[in-house]
Structure formats: structure tokens, C-alpha cells
PDB file of N, CA and C in Angstrom:
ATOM      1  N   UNK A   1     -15.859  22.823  -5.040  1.00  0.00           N
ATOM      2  CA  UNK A   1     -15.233  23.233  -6.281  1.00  0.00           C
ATOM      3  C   UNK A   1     -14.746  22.017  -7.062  1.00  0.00           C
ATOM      4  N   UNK A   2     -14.163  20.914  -6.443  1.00  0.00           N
ATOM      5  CA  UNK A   2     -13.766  19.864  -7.015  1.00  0.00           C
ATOM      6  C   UNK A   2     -14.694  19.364  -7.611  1.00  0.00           C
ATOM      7  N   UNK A   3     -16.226  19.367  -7.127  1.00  0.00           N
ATOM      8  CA  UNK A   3     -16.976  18.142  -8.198  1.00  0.00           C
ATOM      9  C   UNK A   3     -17.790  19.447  -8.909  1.00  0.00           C
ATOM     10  N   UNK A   4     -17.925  20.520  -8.916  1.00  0.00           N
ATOM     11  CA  UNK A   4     -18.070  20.865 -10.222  1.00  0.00           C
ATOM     12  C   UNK A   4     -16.956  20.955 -11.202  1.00  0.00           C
ATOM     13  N   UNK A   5     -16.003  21.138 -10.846  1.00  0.00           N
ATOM     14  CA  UNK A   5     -15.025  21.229 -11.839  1.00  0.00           C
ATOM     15  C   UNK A   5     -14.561  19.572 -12.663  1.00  0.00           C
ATOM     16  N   UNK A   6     -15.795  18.611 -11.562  1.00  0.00           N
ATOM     17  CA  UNK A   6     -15.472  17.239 -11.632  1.00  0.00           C
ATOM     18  C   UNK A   6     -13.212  16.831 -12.274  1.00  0.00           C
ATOM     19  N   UNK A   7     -13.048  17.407 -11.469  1.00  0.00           N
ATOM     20  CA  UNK A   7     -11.228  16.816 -10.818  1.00  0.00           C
ATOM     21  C   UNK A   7     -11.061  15.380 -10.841  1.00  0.00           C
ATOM     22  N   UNK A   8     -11.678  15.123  -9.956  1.00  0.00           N
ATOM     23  CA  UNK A   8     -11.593  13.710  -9.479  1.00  0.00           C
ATOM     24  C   UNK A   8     -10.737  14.031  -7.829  1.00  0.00           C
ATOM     25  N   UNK A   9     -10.265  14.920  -7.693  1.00  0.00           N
ATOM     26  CA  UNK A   9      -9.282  15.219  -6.244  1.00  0.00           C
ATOM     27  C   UNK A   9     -10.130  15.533  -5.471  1.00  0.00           C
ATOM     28  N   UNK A  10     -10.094  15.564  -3.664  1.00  0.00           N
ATOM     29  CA  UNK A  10     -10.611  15.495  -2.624  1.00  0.00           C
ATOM     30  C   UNK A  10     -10.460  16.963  -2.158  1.00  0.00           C
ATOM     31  N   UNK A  11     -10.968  17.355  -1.271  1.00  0.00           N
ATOM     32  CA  UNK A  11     -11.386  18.363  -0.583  1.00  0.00           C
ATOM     33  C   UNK A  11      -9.845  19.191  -0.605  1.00  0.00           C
ATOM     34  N   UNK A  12      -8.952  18.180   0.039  1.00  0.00           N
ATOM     35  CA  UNK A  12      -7.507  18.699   1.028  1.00  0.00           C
ATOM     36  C   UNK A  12      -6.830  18.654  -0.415  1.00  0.00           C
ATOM     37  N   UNK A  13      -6.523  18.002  -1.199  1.00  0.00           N
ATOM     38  CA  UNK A  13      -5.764  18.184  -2.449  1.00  0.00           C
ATOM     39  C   UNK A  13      -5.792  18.968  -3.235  1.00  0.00           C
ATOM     40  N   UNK A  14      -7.063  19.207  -3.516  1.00  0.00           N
ATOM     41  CA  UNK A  14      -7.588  20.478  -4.079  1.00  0.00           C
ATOM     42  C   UNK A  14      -6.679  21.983  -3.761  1.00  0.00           C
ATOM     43  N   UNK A  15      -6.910  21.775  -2.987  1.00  0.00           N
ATOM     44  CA  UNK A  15      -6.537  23.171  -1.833  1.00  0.00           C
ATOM     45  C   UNK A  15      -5.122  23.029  -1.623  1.00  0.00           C
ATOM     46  N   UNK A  16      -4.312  21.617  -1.440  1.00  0.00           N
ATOM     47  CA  UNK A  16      -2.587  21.949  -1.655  1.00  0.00           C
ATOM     48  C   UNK A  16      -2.560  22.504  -2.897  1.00  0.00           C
ATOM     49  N   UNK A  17      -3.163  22.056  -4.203  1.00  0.00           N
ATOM     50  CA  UNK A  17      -2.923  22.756  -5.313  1.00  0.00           C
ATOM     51  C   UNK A  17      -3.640  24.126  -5.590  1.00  0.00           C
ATOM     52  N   UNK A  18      -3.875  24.442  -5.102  1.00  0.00           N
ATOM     53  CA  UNK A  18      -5.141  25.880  -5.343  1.00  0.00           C
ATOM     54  C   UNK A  18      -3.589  26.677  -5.006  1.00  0.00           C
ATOM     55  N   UNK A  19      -2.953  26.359  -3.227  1.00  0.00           N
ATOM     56  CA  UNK A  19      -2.257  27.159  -2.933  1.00  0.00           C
ATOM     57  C   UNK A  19      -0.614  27.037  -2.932  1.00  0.00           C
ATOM     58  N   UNK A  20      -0.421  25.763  -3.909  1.00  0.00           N
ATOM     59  CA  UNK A  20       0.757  25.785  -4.811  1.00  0.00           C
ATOM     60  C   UNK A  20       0.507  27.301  -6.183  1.00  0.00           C
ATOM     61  N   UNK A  21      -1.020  27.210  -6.243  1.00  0.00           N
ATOM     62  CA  UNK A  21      -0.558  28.230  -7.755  1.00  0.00           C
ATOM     63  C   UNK A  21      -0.522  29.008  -7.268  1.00  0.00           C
ATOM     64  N   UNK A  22      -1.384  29.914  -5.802  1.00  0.00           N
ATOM     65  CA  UNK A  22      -0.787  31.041  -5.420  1.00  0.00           C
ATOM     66  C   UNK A  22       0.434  31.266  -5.054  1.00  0.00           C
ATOM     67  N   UNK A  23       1.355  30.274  -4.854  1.00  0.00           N
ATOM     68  CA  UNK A  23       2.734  30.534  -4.889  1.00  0.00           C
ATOM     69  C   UNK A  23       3.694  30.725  -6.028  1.00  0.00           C
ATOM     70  N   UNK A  24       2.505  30.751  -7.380  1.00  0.00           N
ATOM     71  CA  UNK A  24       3.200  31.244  -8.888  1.00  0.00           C
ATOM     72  C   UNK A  24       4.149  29.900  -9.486  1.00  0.00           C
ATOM     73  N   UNK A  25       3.709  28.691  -8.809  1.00  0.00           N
ATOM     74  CA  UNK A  25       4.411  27.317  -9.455  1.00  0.00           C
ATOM     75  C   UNK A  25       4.082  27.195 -10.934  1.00  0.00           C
ATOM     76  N   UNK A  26       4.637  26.934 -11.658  1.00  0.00           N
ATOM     77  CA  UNK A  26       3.964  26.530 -12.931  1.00  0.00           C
ATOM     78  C   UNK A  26       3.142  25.839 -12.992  1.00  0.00           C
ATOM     79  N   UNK A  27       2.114  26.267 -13.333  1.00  0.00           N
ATOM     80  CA  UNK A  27       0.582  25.365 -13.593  1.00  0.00           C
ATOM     81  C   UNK A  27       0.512  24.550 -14.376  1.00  0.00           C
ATOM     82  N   UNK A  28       1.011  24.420 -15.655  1.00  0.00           N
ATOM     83  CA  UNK A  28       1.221  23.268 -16.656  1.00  0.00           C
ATOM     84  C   UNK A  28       2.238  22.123 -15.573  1.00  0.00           C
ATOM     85  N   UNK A  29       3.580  22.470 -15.354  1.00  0.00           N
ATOM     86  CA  UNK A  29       3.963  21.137 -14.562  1.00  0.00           C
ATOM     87  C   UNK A  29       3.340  20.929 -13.447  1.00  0.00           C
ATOM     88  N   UNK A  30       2.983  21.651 -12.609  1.00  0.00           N
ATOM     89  CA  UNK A  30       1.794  20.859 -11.616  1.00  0.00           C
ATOM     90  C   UNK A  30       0.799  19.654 -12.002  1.00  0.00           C
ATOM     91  N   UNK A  31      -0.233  20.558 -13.120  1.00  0.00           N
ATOM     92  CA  UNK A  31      -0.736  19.484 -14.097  1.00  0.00           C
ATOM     93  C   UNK A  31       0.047  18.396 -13.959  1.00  0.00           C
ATOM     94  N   UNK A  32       1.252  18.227 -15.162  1.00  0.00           N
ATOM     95  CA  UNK A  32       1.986  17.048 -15.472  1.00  0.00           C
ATOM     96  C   UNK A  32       1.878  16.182 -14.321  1.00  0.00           C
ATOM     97  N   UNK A  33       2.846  16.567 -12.700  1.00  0.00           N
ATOM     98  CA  UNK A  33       2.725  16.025 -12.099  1.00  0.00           C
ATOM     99  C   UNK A  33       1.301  15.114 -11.027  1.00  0.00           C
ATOM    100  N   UNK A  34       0.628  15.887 -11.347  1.00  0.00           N
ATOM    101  CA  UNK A  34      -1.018  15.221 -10.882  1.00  0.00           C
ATOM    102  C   UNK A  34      -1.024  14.247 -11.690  1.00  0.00           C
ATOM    103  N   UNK A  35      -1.146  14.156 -13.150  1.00  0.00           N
ATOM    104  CA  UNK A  35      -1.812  13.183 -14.021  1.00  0.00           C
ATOM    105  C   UNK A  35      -0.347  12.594 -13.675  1.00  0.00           C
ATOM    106  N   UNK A  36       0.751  12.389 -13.414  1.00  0.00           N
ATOM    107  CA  UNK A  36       1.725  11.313 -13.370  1.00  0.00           C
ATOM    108  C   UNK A  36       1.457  10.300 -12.531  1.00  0.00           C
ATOM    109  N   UNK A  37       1.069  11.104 -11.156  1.00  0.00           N
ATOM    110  CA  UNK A  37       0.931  10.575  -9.854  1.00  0.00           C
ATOM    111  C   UNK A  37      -0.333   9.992 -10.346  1.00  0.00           C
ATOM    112  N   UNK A  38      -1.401  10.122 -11.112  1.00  0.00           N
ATOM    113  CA  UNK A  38      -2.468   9.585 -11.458  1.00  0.00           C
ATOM    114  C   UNK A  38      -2.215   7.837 -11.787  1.00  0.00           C
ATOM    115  N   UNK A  39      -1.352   8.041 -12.858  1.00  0.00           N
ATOM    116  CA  UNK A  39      -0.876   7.200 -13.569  1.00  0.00           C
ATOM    117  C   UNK A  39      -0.126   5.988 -13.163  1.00  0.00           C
ATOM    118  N   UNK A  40       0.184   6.118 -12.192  1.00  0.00           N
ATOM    119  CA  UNK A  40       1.048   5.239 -11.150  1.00  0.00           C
ATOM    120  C   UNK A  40       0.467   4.553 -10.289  1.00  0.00           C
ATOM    121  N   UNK A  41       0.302   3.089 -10.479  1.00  0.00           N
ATOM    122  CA  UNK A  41      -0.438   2.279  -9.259  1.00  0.00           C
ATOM    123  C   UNK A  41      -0.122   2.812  -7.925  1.00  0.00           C
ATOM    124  N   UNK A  42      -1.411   3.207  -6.998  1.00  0.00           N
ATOM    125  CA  UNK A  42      -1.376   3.216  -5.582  1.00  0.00           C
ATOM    126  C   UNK A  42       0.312   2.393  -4.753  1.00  0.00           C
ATOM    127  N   UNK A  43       0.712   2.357  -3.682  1.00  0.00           N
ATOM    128  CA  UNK A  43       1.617   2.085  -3.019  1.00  0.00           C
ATOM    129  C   UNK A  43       1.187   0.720  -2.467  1.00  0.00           C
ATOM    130  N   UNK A  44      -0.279   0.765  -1.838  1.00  0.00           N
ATOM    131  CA  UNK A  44      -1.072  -0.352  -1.553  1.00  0.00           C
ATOM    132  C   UNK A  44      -1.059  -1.525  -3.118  1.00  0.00           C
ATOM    133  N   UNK A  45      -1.787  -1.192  -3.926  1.00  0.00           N
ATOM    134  CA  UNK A  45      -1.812  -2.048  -4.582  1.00  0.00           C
ATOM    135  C   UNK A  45      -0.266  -2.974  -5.358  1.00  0.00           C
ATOM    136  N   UNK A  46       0.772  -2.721  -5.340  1.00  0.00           N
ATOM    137  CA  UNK A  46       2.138  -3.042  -5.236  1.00  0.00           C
ATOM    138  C   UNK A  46       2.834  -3.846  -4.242  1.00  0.00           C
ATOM    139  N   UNK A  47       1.964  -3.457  -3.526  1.00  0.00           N
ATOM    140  CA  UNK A  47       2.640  -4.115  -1.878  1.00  0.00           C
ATOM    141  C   UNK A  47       2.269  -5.906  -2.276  1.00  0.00           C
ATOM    142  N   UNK A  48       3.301  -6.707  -1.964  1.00  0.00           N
ATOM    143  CA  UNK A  48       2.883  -7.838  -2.019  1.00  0.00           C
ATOM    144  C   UNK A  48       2.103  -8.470  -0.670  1.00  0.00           C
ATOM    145  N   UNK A  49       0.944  -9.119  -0.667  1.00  0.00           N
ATOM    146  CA  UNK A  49       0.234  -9.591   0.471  1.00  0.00           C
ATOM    147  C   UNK A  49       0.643 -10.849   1.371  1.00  0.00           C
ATOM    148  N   UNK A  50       0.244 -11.180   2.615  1.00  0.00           N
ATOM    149  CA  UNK A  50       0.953 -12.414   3.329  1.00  0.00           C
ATOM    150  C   UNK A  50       0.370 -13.544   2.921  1.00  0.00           C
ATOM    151  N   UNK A  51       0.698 -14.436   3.282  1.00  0.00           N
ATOM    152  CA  UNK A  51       0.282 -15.898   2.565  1.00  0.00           C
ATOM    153  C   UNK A  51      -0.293 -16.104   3.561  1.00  0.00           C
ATOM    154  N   UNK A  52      -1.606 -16.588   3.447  1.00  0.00           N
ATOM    155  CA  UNK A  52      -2.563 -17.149   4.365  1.00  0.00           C
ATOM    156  C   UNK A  52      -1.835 -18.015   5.692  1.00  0.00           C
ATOM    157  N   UNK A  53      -2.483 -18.078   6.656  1.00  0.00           N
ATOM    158  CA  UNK A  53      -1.831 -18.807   8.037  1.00  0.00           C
ATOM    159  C   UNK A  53      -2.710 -19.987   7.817  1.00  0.00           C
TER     160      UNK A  53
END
């Protein structure tokens, strides 16, 4: 369903959100929050790296 709907989200994400809306969450702020979390550099890429040995 994800790559026809081309999402960009994975199998398991998909499906936390499929069954966030069956729990009647608001679908517009869900939205919001996906494209936020979108929007936000990875945790990895932030991380500062070690200085060579």
C-alpha cells in the first residue's frame, strides 16, 4: 500500500499509522506530525563523529 500510494514510509510505519486512525486520532495532526518528523535531521546525522585514532 505504501508504494502505491508512493508515502515514502515502510511497511511497519505505515501500519502504526493506519492503526492510529482506527483509533479516531485526528488525521490532519497525524499528517502534521509525519511531515514534522520528516523535516527534522535524522538523530544519526547530528551526532557528532570521533576523531580519527
Amino acid at each position: 500500500m505504501s508504494n502505491i500510494l508512493d508515502t515514502g514510509l515502510d511497511r511497519h510505519t505505515l501500519s502504526v499509522l493506519i492503526a492510529l486512525c482506527d483509533l479516531d486520532l485526528n488525521t490532519e495532526a497525524l499528517a502534521a506530525v509525519v511531515k514534522e518528523l520528516r523535516r527534522e535531521p535524522s538523530p544519526s546525522s547530528t551526532m557528532p563523529t570521533a576523531p580519527p585514532k
